[in-house]
Structures are given as C-alpha cells and as structure tokens.
C-alpha atoms as a PDB file:
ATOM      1  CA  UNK A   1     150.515 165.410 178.710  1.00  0.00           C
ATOM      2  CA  UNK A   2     152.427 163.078 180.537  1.00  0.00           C
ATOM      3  CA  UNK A   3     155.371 163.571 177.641  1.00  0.00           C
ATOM      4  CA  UNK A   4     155.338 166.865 178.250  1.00  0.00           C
ATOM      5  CA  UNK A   5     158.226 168.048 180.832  1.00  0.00           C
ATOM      6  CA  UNK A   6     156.636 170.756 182.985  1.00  0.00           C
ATOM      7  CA  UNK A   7     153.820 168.241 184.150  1.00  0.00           C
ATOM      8  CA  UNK A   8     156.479 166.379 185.824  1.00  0.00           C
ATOM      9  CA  UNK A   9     158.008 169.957 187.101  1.00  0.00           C
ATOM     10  CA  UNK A  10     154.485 171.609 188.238  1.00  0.00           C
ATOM     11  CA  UNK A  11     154.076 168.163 190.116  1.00  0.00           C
ATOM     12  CA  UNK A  12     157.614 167.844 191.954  1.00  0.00           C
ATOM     13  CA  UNK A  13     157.430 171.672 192.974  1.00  0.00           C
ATOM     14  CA  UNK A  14     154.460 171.651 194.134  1.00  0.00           C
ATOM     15  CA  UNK A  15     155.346 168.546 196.460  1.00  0.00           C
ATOM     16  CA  UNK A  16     158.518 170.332 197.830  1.00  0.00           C
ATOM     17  CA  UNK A  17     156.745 173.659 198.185  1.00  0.00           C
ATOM     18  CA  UNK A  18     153.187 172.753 199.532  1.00  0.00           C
ATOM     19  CA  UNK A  19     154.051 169.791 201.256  1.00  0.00           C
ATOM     20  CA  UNK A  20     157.749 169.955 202.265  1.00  0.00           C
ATOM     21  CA  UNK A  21     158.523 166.283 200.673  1.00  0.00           C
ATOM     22  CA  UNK A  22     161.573 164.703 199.953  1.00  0.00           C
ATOM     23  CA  UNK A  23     163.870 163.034 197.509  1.00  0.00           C
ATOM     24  CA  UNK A  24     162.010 159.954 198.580  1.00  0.00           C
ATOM     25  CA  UNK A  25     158.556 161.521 197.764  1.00  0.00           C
ATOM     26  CA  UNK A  26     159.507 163.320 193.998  1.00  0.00           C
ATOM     27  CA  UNK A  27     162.090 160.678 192.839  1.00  0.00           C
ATOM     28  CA  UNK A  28     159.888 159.493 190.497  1.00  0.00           C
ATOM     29  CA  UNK A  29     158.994 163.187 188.844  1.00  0.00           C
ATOM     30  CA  UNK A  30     163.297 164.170 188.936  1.00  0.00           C
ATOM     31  CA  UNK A  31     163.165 160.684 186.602  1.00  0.00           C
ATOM     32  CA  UNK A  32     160.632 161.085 184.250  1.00  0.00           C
ATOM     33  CA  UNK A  33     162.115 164.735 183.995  1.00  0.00           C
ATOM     34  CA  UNK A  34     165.610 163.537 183.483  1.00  0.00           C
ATOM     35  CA  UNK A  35     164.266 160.806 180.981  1.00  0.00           C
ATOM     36  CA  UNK A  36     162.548 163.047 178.705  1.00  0.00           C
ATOM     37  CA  UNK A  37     165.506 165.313 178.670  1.00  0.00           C
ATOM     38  CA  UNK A  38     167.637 162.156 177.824  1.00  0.00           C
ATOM     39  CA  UNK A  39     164.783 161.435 174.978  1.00  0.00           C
ATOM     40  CA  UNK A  40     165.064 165.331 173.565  1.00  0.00           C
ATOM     41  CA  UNK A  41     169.265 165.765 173.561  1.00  0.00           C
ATOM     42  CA  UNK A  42     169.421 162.414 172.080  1.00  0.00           C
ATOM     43  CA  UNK A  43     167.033 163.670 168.874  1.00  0.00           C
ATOM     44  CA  UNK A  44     168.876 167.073 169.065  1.00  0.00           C
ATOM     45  CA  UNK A  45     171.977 165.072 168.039  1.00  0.00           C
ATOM     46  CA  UNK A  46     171.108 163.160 165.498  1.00  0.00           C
ATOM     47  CA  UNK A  47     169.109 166.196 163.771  1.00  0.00           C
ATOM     48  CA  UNK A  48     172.409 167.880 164.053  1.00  0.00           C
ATOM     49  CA  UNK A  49     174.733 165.032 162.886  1.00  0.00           C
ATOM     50  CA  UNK A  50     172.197 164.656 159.997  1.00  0.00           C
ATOM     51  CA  UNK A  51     172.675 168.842 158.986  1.00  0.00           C
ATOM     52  CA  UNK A  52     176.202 168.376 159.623  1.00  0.00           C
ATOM     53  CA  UNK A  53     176.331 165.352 157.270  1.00  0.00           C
ATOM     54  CA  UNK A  54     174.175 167.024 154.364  1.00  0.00           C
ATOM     55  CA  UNK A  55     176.066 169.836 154.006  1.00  0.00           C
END
C-alpha cells in the first residue's frame, strides 16, 4: 500500500486538517507523493516513446 499515492495523501490531509501540522510535520508524505509521481511520468514516457517508435 505504501506504493500506492493516496496513502501518502489520506495521511498528509489528515495531519493538516485534524491536527493543524506543518510543512515540517508532512514533508515526508509531500515526498513520497512527489516521488511516486516522478516514478509514474517517467514510465508514461517511455510507454509513449516506445508507441511513438513502433509506429
């Protein structure tokens, strides 16, 4: 589950809704967020390079 994006999400709002935190306090949720979306453009492009390249 821990791959999975909205884990990170349900986690960080829930810290900035229930318990007012900062950037200090969800830093390392806005990461692993940012990292998987890194992880999923990255294989969007080179699926799309590949279908531009076959045809």
């Amino acid at each position: 589950m821990l791959a999975a994006p909205t884990t990170h999400f349900v986690s960080l709002a829930q810290a900035i809704l229930f318990r007012g935190a900062g950037l200090a306090v969800v830093w390392p949720q806005l990461l692993a967020i940012a990292a998987i979306g890194v992880v999923f453009v990255l294989v969007a492009l080179a699926r799309s390079r590949r279908t531009v390249a076959l045809g």
